[in-house]
Each structure stands twice: as C-alpha cells, then as structure tokens.
N, C-alpha and C. Protein backbone atom coordinates (compact mmCIF):
# COMPACT_ATOMS: atom_id res chain seq x y z
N UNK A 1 -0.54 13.06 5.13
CA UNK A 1 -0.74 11.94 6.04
C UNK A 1 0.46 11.00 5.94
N UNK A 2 1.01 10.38 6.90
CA UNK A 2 2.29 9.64 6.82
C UNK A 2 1.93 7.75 6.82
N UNK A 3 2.85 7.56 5.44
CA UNK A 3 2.81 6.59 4.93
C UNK A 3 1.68 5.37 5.97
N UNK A 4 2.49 5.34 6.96
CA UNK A 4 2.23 3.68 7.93
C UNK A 4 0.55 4.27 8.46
N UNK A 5 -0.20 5.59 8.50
CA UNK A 5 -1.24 5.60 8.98
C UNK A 5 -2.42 5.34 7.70
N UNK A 6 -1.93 6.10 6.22
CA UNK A 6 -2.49 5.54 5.26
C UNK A 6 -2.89 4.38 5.05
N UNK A 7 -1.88 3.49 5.51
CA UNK A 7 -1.84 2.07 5.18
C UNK A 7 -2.82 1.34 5.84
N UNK A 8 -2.71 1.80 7.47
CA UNK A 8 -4.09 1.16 8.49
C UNK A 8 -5.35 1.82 7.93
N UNK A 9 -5.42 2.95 7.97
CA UNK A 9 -6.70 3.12 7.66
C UNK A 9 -7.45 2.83 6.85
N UNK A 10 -7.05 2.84 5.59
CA UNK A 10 -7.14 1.73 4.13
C UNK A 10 -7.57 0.89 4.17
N UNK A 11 -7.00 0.25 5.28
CA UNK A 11 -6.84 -1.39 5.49
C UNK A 11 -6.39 -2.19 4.25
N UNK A 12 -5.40 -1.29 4.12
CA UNK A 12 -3.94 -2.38 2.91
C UNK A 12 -3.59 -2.96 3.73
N UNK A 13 -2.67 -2.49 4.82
CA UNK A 13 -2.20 -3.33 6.08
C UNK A 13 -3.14 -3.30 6.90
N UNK A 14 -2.96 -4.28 8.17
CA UNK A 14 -4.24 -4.41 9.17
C UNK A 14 -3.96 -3.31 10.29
N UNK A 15 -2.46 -3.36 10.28
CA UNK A 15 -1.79 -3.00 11.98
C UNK A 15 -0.91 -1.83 11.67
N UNK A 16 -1.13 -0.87 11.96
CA UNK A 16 -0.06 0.40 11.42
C UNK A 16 1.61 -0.22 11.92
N UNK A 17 1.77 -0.80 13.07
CA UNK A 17 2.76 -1.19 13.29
C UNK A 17 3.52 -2.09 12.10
N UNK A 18 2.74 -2.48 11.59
CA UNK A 18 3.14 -3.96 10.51
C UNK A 18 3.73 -3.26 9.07
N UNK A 19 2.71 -1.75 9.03
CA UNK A 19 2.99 -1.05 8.12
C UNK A 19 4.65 -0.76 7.92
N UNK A 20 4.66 -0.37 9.37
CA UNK A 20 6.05 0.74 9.50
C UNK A 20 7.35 -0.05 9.37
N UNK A 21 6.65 -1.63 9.74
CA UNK A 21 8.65 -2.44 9.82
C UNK A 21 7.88 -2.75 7.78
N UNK A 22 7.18 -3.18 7.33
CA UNK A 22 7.49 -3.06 5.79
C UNK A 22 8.17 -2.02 5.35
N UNK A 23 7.73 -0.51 5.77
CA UNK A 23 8.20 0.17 5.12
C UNK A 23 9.67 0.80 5.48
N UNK A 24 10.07 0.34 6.43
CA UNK A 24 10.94 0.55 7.19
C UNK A 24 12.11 -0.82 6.66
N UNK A 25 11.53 -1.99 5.76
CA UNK A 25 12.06 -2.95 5.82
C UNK A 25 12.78 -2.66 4.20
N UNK A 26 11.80 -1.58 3.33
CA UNK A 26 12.24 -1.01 2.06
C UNK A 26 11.53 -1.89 0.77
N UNK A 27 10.78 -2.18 1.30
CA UNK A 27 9.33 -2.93 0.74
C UNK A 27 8.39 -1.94 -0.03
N UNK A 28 8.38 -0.60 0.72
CA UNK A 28 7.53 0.08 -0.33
C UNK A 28 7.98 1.32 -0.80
N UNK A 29 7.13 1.49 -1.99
CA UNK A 29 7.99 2.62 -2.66
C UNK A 29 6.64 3.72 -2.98
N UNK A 30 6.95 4.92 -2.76
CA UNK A 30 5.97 6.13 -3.12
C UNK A 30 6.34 7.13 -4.50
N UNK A 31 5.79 6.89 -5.34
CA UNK A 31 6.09 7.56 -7.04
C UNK A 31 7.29 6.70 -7.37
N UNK A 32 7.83 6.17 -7.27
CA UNK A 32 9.01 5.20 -8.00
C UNK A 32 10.47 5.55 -6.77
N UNK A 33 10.17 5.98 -5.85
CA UNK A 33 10.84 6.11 -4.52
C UNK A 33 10.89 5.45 -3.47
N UNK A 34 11.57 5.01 -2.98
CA UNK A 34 11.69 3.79 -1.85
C UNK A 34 11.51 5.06 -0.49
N UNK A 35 10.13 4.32 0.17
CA UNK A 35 9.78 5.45 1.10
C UNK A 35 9.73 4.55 2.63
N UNK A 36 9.91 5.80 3.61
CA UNK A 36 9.88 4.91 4.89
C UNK A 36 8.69 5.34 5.34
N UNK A 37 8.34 4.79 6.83
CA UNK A 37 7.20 5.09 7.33
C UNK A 37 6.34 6.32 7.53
N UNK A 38 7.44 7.21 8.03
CA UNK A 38 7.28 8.75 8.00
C UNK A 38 6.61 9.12 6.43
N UNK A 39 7.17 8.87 5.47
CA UNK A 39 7.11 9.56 4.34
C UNK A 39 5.19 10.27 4.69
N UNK A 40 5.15 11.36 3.31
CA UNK A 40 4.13 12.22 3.92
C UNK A 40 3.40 11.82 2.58
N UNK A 41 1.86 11.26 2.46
CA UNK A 41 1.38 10.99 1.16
C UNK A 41 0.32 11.90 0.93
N UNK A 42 0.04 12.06 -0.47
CA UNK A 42 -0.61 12.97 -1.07
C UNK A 42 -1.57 12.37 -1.87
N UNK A 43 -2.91 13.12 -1.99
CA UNK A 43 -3.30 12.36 -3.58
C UNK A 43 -2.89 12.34 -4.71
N UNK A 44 -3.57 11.31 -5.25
CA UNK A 44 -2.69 10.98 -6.45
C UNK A 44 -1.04 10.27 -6.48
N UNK A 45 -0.58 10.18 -5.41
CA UNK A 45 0.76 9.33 -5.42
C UNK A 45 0.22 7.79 -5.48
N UNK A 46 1.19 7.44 -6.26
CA UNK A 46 1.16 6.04 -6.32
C UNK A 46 1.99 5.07 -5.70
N UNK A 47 1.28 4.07 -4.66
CA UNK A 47 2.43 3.42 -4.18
C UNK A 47 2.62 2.03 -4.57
N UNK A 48 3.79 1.08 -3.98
CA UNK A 48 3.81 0.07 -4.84
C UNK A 48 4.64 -1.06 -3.36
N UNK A 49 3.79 -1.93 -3.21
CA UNK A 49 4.08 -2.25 -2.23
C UNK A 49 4.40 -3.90 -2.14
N UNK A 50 5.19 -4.76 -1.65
CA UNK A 50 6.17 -5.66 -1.66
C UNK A 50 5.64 -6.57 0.09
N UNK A 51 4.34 -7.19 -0.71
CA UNK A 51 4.13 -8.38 0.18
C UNK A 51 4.73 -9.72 0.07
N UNK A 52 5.39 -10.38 0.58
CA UNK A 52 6.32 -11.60 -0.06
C UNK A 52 6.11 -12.08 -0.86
N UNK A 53 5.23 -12.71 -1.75
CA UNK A 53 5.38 -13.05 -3.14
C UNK A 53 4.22 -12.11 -3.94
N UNK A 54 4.39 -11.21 -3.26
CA UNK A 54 2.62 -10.21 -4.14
C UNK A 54 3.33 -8.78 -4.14
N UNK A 55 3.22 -8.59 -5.04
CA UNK A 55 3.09 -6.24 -5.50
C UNK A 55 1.99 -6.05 -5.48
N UNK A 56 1.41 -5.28 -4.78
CA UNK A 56 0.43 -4.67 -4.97
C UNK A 56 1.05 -2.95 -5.35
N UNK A 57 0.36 -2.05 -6.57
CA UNK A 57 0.42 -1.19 -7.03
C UNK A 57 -0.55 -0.50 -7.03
N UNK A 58 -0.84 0.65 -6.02
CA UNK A 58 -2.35 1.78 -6.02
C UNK A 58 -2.07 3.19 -6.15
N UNK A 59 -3.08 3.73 -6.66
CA UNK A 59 -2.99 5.29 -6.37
C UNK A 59 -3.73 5.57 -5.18
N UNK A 60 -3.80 6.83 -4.60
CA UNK A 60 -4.13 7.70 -3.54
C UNK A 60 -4.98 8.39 -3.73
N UNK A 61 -6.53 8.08 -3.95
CA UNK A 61 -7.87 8.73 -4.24
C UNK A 61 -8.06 9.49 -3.07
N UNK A 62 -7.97 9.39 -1.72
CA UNK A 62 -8.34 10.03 -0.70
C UNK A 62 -7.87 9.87 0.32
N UNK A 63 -7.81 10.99 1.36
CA UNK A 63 -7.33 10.70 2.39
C UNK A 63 -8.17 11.13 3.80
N UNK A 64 -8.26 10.65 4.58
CA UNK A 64 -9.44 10.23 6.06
C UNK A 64 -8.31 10.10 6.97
N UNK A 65 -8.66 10.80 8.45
CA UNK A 65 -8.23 10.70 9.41
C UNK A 65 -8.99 9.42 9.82
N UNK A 66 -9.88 9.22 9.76
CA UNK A 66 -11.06 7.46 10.45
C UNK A 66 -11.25 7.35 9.31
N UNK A 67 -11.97 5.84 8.90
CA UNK A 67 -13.10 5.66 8.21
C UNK A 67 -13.56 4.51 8.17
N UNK A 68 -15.14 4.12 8.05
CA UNK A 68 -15.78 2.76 8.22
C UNK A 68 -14.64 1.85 6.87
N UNK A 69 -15.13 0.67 7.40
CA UNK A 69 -14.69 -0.77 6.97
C UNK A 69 -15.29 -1.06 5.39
N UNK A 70 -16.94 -0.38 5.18
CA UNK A 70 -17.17 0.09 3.80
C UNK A 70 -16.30 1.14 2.87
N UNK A 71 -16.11 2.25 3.52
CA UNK A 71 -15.76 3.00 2.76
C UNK A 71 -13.84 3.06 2.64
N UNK A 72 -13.62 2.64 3.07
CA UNK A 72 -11.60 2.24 3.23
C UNK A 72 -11.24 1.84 1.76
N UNK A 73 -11.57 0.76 1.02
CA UNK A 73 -11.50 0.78 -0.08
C UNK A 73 -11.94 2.15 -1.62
N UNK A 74 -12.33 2.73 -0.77
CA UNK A 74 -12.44 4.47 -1.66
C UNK A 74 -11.45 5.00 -1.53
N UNK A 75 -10.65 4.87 -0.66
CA UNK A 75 -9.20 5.67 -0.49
C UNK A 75 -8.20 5.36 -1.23
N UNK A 76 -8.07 4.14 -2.00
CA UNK A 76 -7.28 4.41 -3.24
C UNK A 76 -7.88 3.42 -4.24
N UNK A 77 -7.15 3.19 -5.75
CA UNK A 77 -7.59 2.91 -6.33
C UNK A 77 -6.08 1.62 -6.66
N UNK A 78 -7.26 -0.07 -7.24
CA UNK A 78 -5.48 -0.73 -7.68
C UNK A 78 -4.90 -0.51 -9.18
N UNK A 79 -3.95 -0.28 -9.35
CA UNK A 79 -3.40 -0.53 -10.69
C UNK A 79 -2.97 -1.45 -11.17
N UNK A 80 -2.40 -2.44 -10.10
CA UNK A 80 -1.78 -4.09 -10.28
C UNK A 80 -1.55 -4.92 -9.50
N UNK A 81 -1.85 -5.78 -9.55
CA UNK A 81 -2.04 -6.66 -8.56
C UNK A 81 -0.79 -7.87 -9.06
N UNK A 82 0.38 -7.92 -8.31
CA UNK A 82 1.15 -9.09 -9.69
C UNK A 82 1.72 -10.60 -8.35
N UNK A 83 1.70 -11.52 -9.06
CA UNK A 83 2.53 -12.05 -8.40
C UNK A 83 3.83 -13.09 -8.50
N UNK A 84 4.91 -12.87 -7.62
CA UNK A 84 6.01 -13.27 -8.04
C UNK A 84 6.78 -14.25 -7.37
N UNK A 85 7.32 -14.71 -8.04
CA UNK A 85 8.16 -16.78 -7.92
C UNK A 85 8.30 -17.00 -8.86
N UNK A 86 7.45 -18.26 -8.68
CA UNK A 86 7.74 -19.54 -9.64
C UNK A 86 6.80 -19.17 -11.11
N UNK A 87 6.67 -18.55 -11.49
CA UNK A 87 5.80 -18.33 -12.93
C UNK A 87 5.02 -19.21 -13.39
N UNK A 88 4.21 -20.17 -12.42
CA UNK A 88 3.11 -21.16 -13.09
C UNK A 88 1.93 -20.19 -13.80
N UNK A 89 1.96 -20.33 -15.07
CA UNK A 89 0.84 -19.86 -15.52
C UNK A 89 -0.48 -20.56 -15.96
N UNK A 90 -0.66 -21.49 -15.00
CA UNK A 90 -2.39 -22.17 -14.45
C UNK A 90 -3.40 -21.72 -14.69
N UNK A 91 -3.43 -20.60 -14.72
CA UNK A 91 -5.02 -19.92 -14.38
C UNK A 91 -5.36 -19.62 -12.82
N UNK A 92 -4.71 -20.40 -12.34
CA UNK A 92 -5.33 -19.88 -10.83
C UNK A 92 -4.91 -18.70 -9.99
C-alpha cells in the first residue's frame, strides 16, 4: 500500500493530499529511510513522521483498503510520541 494512502486511512493524516506534500516535503521516513509518497508499506515497517514541533514514531500492524473511524487506530501501533523546541520540562 503506498505511503500517502496508509496515512489517510489511519487517520495519522486527515487528507491523503496533506500526506503526500509531508512526505514529499522529506518529513517522513520508512525503517530509518527518508520515503516519498509513492513509497510501498508493509507490515511491520516503522515509520517516523515530522509534524512541526511533534515526531510521531509507529509500526504497521495492518493494512485496509477502507476502514471505520473505530477501527483505524488498529492499523498501527505508537512507539513515540516526542516533542521538539524549546525543552520546557513542565509536566504538561
């Protein structure tokens, strides 16, 4: 399945379009690889993805041509959630 449709269906991204200029922008990376939209994903790859001040880091539990708004979050799993700037370490 290619990168930018993973992403909508998931609902990591909302808009497959939005997907493709991130990944197209070199924002995300597939196994430690800087991948473009095309790229072709598999289970078990891990991607790692570059929202302006947020990484998000998941693996690839499953893959669906459709799927409800419940079950989208079954399609992968997070490994890290980080975020990056200013390093206030608040708690919040």
């Amino acid at each position: 399945m290619r990168l930018d449709k993973f992403l909508k269906i998931s609902r990591i991204i909302k808009r497959r379009a939005v997907a493709k200029e991130v990944a197209d922008k070199g924002r995300i990376q597939v196994n430690g690889k800087l991948a473009k939209s095309s790229t072709d994903i598999k289970i078990g790859d891990q991607l790692r993805i570059q929202f302006g001040n947020k990484v998000l880091e998941v693996a690839v539990e499953e893959l669906h041509e459709s799927t409800k708004k419940e079950d989208a979050a079954k399609m992968y799993r997070i490994i890290s959630e980080t975020r990056l700037g200013n390093n206030d370490n608040n708690g919040n």
